[in-house]
Protein backbone atom coordinates (compact mmCIF):
# COMPACT_ATOMS: atom_id res chain seq x y z
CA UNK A 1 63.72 -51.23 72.45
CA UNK A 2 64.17 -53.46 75.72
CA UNK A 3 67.10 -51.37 76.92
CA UNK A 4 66.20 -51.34 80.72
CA UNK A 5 63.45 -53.07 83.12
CA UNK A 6 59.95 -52.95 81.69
CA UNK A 7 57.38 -50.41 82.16
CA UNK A 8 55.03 -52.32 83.45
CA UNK A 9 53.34 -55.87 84.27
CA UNK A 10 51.44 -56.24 81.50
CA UNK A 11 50.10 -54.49 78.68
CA UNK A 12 47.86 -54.18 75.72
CA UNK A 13 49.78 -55.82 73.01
CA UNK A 14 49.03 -53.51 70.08
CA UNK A 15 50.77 -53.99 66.63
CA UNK A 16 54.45 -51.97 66.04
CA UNK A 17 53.86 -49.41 63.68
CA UNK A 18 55.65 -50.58 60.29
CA UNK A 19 56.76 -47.16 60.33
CA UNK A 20 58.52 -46.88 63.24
CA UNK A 21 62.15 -45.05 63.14
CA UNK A 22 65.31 -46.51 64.22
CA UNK A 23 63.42 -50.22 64.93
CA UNK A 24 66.34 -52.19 65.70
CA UNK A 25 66.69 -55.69 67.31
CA UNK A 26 66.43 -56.05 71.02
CA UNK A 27 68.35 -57.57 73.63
CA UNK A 28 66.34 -59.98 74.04
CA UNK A 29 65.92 -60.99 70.44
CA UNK A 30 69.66 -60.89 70.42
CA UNK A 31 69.52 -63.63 73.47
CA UNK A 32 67.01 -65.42 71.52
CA UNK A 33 69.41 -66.03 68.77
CA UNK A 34 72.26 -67.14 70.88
CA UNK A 35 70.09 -70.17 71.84
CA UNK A 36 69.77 -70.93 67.99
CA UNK A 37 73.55 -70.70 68.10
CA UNK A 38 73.44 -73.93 69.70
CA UNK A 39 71.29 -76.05 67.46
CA UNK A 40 72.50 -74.66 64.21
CA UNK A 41 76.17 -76.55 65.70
CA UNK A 42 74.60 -79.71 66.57
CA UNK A 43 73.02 -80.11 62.92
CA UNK A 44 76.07 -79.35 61.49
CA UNK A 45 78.23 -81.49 63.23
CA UNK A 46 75.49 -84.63 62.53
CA UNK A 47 76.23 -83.23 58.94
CA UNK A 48 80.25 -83.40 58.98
CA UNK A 49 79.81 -86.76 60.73
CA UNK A 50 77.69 -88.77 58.47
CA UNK A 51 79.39 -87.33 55.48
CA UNK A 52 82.24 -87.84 56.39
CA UNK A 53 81.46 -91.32 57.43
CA UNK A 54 79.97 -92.23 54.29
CA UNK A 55 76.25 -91.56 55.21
CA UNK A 56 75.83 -89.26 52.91
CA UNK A 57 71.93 -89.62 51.89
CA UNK A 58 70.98 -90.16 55.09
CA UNK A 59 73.17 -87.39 56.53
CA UNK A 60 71.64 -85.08 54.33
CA UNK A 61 67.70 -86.16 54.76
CA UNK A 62 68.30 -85.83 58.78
CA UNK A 63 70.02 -82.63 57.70
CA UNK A 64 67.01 -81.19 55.71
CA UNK A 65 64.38 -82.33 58.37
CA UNK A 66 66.26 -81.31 61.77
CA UNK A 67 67.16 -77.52 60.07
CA UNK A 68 64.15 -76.83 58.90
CA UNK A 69 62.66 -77.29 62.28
CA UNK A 70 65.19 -74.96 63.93
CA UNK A 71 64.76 -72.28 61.24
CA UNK A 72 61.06 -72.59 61.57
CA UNK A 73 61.06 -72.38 65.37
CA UNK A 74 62.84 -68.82 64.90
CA UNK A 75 60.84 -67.27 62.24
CA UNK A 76 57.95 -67.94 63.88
CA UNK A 77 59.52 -65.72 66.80
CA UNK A 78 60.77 -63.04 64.76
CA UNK A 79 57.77 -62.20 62.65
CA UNK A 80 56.01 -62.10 65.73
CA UNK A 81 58.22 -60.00 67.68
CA UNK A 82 58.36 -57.63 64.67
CA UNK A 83 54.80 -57.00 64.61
CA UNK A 84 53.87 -57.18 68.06
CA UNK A 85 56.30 -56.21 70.97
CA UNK A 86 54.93 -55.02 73.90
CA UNK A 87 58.40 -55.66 76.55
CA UNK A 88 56.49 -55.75 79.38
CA UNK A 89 56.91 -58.86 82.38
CA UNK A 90 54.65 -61.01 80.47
CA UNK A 91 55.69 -61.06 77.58
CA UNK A 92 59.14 -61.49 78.50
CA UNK A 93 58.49 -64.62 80.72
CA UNK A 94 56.42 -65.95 77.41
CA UNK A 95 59.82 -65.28 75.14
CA UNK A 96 61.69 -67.66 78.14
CA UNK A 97 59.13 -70.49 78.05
CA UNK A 98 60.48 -69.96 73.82
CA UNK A 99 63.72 -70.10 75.00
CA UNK A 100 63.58 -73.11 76.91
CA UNK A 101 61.52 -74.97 74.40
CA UNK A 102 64.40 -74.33 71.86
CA UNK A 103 67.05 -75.32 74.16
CA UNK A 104 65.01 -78.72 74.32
CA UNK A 105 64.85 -78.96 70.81
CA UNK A 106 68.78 -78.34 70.42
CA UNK A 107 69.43 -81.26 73.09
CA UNK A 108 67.10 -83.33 70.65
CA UNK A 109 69.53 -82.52 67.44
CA UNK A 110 71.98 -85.78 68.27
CA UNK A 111 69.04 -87.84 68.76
CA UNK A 112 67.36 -86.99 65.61
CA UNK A 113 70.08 -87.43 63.65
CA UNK A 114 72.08 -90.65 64.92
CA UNK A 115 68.58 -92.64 65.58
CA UNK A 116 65.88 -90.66 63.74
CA UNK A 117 64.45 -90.67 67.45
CA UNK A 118 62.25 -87.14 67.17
CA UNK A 119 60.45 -87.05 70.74
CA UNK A 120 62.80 -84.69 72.35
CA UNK A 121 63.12 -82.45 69.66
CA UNK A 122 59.22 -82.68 69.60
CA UNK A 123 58.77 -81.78 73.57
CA UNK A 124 60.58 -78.90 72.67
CA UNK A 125 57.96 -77.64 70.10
CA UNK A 126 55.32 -78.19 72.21
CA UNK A 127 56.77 -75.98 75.00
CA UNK A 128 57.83 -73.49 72.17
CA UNK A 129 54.22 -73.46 70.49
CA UNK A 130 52.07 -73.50 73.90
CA UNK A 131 54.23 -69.87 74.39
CA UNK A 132 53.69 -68.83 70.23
CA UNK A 133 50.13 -69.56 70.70
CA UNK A 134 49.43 -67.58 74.14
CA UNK A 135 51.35 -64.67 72.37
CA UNK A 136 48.53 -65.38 69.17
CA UNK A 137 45.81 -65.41 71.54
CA UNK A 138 46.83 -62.00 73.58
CA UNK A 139 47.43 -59.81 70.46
CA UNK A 140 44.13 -61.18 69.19
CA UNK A 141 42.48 -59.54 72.24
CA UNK A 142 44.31 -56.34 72.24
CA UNK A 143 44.36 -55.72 68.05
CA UNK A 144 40.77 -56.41 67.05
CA UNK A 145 42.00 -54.90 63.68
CA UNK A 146 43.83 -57.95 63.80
CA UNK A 147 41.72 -60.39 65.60
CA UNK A 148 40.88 -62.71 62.42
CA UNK A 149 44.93 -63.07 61.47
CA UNK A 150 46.03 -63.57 64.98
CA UNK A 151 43.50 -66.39 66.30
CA UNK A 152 44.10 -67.92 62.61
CA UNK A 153 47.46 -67.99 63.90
CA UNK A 154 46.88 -69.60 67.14
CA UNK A 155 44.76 -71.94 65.53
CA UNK A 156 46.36 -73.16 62.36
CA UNK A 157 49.67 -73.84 65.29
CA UNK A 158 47.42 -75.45 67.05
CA UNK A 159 46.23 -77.90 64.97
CA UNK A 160 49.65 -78.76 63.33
CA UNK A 161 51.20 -79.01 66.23
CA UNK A 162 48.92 -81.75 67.44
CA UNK A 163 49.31 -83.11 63.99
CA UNK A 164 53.20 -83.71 64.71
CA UNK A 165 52.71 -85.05 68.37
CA UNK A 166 50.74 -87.90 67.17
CA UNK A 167 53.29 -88.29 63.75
CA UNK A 168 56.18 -88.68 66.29
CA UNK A 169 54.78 -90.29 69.44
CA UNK A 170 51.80 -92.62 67.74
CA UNK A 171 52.01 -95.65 66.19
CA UNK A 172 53.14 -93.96 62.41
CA UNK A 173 54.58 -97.18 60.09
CA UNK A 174 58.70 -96.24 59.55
CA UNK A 175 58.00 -96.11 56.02
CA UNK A 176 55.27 -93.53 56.43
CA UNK A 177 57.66 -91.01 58.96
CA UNK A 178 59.29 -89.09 55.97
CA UNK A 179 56.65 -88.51 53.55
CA UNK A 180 54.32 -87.24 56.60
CA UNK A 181 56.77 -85.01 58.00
CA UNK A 182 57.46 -83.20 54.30
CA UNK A 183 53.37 -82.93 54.18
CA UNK A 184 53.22 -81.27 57.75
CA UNK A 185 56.39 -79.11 56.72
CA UNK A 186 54.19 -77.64 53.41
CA UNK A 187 51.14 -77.76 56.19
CA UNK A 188 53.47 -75.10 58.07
CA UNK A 189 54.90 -72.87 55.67
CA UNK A 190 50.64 -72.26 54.22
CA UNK A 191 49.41 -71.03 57.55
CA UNK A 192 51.19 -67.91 57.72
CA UNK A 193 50.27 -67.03 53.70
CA UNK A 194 46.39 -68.46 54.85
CA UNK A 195 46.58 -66.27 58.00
CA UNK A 196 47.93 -63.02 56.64
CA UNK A 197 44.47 -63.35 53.90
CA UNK A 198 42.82 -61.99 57.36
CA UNK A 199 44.12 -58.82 57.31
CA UNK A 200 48.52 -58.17 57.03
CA UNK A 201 50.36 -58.57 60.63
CA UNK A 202 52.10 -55.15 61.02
CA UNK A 203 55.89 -56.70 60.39
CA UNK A 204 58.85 -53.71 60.61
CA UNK A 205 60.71 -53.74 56.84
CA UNK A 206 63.89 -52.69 58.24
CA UNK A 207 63.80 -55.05 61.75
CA UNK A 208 62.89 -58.04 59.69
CA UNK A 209 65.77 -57.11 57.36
CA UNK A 210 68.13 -56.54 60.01
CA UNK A 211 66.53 -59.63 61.96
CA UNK A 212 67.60 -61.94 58.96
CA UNK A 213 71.27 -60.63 58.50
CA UNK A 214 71.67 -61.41 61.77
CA UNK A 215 70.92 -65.09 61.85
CA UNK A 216 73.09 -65.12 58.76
CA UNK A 217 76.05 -63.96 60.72
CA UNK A 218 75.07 -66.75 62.89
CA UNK A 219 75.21 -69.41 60.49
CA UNK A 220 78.35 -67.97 58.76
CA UNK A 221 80.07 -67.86 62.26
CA UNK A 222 79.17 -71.25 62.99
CA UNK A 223 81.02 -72.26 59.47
CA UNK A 224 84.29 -70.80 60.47
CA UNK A 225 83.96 -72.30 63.82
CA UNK A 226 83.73 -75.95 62.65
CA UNK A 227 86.52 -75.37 60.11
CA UNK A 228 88.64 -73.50 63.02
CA UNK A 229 87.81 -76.44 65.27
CA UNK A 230 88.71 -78.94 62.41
CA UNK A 231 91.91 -77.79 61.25
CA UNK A 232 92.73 -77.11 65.00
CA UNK A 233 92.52 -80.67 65.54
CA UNK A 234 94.50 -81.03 62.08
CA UNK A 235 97.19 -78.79 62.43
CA UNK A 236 97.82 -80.35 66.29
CA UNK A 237 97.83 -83.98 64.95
CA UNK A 238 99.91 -83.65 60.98
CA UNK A 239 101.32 -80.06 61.64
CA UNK A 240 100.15 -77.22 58.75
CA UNK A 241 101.37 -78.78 55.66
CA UNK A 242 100.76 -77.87 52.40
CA UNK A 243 97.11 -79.20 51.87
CA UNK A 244 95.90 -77.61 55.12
CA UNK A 245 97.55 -74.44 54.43
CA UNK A 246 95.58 -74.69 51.52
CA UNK A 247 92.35 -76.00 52.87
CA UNK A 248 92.49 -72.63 55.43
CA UNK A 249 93.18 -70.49 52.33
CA UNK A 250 90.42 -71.56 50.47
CA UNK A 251 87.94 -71.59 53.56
CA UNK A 252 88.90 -67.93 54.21
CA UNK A 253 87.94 -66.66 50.58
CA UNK A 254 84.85 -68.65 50.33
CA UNK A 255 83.35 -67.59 54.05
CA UNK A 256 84.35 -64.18 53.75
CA UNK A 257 83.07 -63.65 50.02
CA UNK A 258 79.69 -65.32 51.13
CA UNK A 259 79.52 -62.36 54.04
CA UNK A 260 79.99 -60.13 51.51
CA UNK A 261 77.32 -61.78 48.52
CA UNK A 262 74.45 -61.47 51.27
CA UNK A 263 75.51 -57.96 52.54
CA UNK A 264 75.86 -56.39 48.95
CA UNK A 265 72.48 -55.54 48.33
CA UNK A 266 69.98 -53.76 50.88
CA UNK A 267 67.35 -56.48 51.88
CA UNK A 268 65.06 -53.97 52.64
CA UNK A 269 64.37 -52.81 48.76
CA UNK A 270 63.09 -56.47 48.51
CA UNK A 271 60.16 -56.54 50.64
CA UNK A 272 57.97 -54.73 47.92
CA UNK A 273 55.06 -57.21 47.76
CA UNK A 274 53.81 -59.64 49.88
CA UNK A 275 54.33 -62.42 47.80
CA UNK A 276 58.18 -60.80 47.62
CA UNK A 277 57.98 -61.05 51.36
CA UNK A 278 57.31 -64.73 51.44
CA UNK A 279 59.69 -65.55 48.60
CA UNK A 280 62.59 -64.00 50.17
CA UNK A 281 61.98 -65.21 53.87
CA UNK A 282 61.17 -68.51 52.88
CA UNK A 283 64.41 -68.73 50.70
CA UNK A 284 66.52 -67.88 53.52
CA UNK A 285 65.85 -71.66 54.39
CA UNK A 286 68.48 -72.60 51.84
CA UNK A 287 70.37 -69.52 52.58
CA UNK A 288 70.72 -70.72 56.39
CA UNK A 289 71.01 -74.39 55.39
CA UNK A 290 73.81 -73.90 52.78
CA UNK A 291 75.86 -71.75 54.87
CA UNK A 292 75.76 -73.92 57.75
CA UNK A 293 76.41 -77.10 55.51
CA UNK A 294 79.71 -75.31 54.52
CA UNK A 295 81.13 -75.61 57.43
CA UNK A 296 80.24 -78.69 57.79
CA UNK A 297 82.52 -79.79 54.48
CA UNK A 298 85.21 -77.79 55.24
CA UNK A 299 85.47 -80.10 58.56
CA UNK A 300 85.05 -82.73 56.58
CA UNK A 301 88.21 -81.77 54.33
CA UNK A 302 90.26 -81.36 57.44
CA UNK A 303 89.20 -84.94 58.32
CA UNK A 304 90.18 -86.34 54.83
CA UNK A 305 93.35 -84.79 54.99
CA UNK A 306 94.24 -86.02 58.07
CA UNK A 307 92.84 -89.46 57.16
CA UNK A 308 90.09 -89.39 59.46
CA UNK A 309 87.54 -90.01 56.64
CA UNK A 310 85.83 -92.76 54.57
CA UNK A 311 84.87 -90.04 51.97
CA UNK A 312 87.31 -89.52 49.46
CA UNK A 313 89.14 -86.15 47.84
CA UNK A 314 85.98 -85.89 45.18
CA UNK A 315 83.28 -86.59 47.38
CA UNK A 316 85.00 -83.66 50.52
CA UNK A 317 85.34 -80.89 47.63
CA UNK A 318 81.86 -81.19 47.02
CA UNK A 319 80.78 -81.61 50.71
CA UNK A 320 81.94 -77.75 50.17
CA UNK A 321 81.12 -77.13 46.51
CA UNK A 322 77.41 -78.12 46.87
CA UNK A 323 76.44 -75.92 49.48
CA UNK A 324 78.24 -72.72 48.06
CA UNK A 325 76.49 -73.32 44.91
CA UNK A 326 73.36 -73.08 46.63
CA UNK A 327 73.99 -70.53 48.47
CA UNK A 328 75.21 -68.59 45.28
CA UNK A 329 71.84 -70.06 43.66
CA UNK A 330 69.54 -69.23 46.02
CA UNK A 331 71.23 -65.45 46.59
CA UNK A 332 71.06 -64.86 43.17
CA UNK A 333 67.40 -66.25 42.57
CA UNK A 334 66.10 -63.58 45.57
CA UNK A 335 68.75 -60.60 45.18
CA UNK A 336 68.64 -60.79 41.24
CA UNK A 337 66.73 -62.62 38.76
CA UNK A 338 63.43 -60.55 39.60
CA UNK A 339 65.59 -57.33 38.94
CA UNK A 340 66.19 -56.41 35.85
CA UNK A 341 68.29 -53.48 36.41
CA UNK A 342 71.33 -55.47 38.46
CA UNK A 343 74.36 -55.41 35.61
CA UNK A 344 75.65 -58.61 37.05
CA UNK A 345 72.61 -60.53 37.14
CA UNK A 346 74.52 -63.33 34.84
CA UNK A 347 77.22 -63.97 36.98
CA UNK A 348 75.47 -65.87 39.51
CA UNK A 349 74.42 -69.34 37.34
CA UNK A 350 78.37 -68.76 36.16
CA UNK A 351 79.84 -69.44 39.29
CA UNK A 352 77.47 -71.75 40.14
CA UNK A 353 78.67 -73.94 37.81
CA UNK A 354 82.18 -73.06 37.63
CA UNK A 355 81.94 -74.11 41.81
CA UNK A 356 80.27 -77.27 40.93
CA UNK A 357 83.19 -78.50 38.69
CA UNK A 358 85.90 -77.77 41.45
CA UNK A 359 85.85 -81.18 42.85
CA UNK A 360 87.08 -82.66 39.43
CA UNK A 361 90.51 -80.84 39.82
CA UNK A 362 91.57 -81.71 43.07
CA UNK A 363 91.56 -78.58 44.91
CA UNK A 364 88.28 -77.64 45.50
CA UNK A 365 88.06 -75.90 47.98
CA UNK A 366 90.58 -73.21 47.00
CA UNK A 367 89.05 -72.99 43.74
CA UNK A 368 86.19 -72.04 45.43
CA UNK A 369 87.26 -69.61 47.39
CA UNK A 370 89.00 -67.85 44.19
CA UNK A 371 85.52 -68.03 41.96
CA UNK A 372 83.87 -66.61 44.60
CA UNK A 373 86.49 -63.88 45.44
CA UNK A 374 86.12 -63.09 41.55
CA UNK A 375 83.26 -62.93 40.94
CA UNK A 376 82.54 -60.68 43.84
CA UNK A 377 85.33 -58.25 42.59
CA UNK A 378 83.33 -58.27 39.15
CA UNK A 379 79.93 -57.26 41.10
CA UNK A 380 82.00 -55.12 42.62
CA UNK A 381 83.40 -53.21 39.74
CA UNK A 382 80.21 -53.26 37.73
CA UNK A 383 78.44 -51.82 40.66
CA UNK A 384 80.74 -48.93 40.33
CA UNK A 385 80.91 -48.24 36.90
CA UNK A 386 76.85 -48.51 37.29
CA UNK A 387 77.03 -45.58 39.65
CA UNK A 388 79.95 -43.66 37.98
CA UNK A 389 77.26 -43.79 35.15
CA UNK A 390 74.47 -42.96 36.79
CA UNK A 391 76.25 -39.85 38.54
CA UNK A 392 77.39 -38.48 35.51
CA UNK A 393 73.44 -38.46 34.33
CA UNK A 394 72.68 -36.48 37.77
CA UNK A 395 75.22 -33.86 37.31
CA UNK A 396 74.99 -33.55 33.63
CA UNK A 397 73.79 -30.01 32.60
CA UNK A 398 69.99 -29.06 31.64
CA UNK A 399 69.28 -28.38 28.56
C-alpha cells in the first residue's frame, strides 16, 4: 500500500498475488479517482443542459459516447493497478502522465458535447494510452508468465488507439462519426477478453470489488451535488415551496436507497468465473452512467420548477425515472437473476416498472424515491427472515 515514499527507483513489476490479505486501495488510486470526479460533472451537466433544453436525443447520444470514454479510461487503470503495482518512482510518474491525460480529456467534456468537437478529449487518450502502454510493455518484461497477455495488451491499445486518432482528426464523412465510434467502442471492450486468452492477469477479488464501490460513491456523490447545486439555485430564486420541498424529498429517498441497492450484496461473491468477471465490470457502465444521469434529472426538475426549462413536468420525471430504472435493471440483472437462491430476485423488474410509470402521475420523483425506499425495506426484511431461517437450521439439534 503506497502509505509513505517508495522503496526504491524502479523495480521489477511482478504480478500482486490474488491472494494477498488486507489489499486495499491506495492513495494514489484514491487521487486517481478524484480526477474522474471532474469529468463525471462535466458529462452530467452537458446531460441536464440539453435535456433540459429540449435536446434530448442528442443529449443522450453525446451522453453515451463522452461516459463511456471516461469509464473506459479508469478501468483500464484499475485492472492494471490491481494486478500489477509495483509503487516505486516510475511507476508513479507513469500514473501522473494518466493523470494528466484524464484531466485533458475532462477539459474536452464541453467540447464534445456542445459541438461534437472530439480532438481534445482525444489528446487526452493519447497521453493516457502512451502511459497504459509503457506500463503493458514493463510488466511484460518483468512477468514472462505473463509476457503473451501483457504485450497483447500493449498492442491491441496500440492499434485502437491509432484507430481513433485518425476517426477524430482525418477526414471521416459526419455521417460516418457515430457508427465508427460504436465499432471502435466493441473494438475496445474485446481486447481485454482476447488478451486475458494469453494467460489470466493476476487481478485482486477484493481490491477490484472495493475499487468499483468506490467509483460508485463517486457517481452517487456527484448526483446529490447537481441536485444540491440545483435546488440551491431554486430555493435562492422561488424560496422552498411546496414542489421543491418535494423535489428534495424525493431526491433524498431515491439517492440514498440506490447507496444502499449496490452495497446490499458483497461484490466479491460475484467474481466466480471469468466470464462473471466481465459481465459484472462491464455492467457497471450502466451502473456509472445511470447514477450519474440521475442527477442530472433531478437538476433538471429544479429547473422546471423554477421555469427555467423547455421540458415539461412528464418529460423531467422521467429525466429521473429512466435512469433509476436502469440502474434498478442493471443491479438486478448482475446481483440477482444468475442467483437462484436471492428470495427477492422478483422485486427488481417490479420496481422497474412501477418507476417507469411515475411520470404519468405528476410527482415523479417522490414516487420514486418511495418505490425505491420499499422495495429496499422488502429486501430488507426477506433477507432477514432468510437468515432467521437459515440459523434456526444451524442450531437445530442432531439427530
Amino acid at each position: 500500500m503506497s502509505n509513505g515514499p517508495p522503496k526504491r527507483m524502479v523495480v521489477p513489476m511482478r504480478a500482486r498475488s490474488p491472494e494477498e490479505d488486507h489489499r486495499a486501495a491506495t492513495p494514489l488510486e484514491l487521487f486517481f479517482d478524484l480526477v474522474f470526479v471532474v469529468a463525471i460533472a462535466q458529462a452530467a451537466s452537458g446531460l441536464h443542459h440539453g435535456i433540459a433544453d429540449l435536446h434530448v436525443a442528442e443529449a443522450l447520444l453525446s451522453y453515451v459516447m463522452v461516459f463511456f470514454a471516461i469509464w473506459w479510461a479508469w478501468m483500464n487503470f484499475t485492472w492494471f493497478a490491481s494486478a500489477y503495482d509495483p509503487d516505486d518512482v516510475l511507476y508513479r510518474l507513469t500514473v501522473f502522465v494518466q493523470l494528466t491525460g484524464a484531466l485533458i480529456l475532462a477539459a474536452g467534456v464541453p467540447t464534445a458535447f456542445a459541438e461534437g468537437d472530439w480532438r481534445i478529449g482525444a489528446i487526452g487518450y493519447v497521453i493516457m494510452r502512451l502511459a497504459i502502454v509503457a506500463q503493458w510493455t514493463r510488466a511484460a518484461r518483468s512477468d514472462p508468465d505473463r509476457k503473451r497477455t501483457a504485450y497483447r495488451y500493449a498492442g491491441g491499445v496500440t492499434c485502437v488507439q491509432i484507430a481513433w486518432v485518425a476517426l477524430v482528426f482525418g477526414p471521416t464523412p459526419l455521417a460516418w462519426m457515430t457508427p465508427l465510434f460504436f465499432f471502435l467502442i466493441a473494438v475496445e471492450l474485446v481486447i481485454p477478453a482476447w488478451a486475458e486468452r494469453a494467460s489470466p492477469t493476476c487481478w485482486h477479488r477484493d481490491h477490484i470489488a472495493e475499487r468499483f464501490g468506490l467509483l460508485t460513491i463517486i457517481v452517487l456523490g456527484e448526483s446529490i451535488l447537481a441536485a444540491t447545486l440545483a435546488m440551491q439555485a431554486a430555493t435562492s430564486e422561488a424560496g422552498l415551496t411546496g414542489p421543491l420541498a418535494e423535489l428534495a424529498a424525493g431526491a433524498l429517498l431515491i439517492v440514498f436507497s440506490m447507496w444502499w441497492f449496490y452495497f446490499y450484496r458483497p461484490a466479491r461473491d460475484l467474481m466466480t468465473t471469468t466470464r462473471a468477471v466481465f459481465t459484472w465490470s462491464y455492467g457497471h457502465y450502466l451502473v456509472y452512467a445511470a447514477g450519474a444521469a440521475v442527477g442530472a434529472g433531478l437538476a433538471v426538475n429544479a429547473d422546471f420548477l423554477t421555469d427555467h426549462a423547455a421540458i415539461g413536468a412528464f418529460g423531467a420525471d422521467m429525466a429521473v425515472a429512466a435512469p433509476v430504472a436502469l440502474y434498478l435493471l442493471t443491479l438486478w440483472f448482475l446481483y440477482e437473476v444468475r442467483h437462484p437462491e436471492v428470495p427477492t430476485r422478483g422485486l427488481g423488474p417490479v420496481a422497474v416498472i412501477l418507476v417507469l410509470l411515475t411520470p404519468f402521475t405528476g410527482h415523479g420523483v417522490l414516487l420514486t424515491g418511495l418505490i425505491l425506499a420499499a422495495t429496499l425495506a422488502l429486501k430488507l426484511a426477506a433477507g432477514h427472515r432468510a437468515a432467521g431461517r437459515a440459523e434456526g437450521r444451524t442450531d437445530a439439534p442432531k439427530s
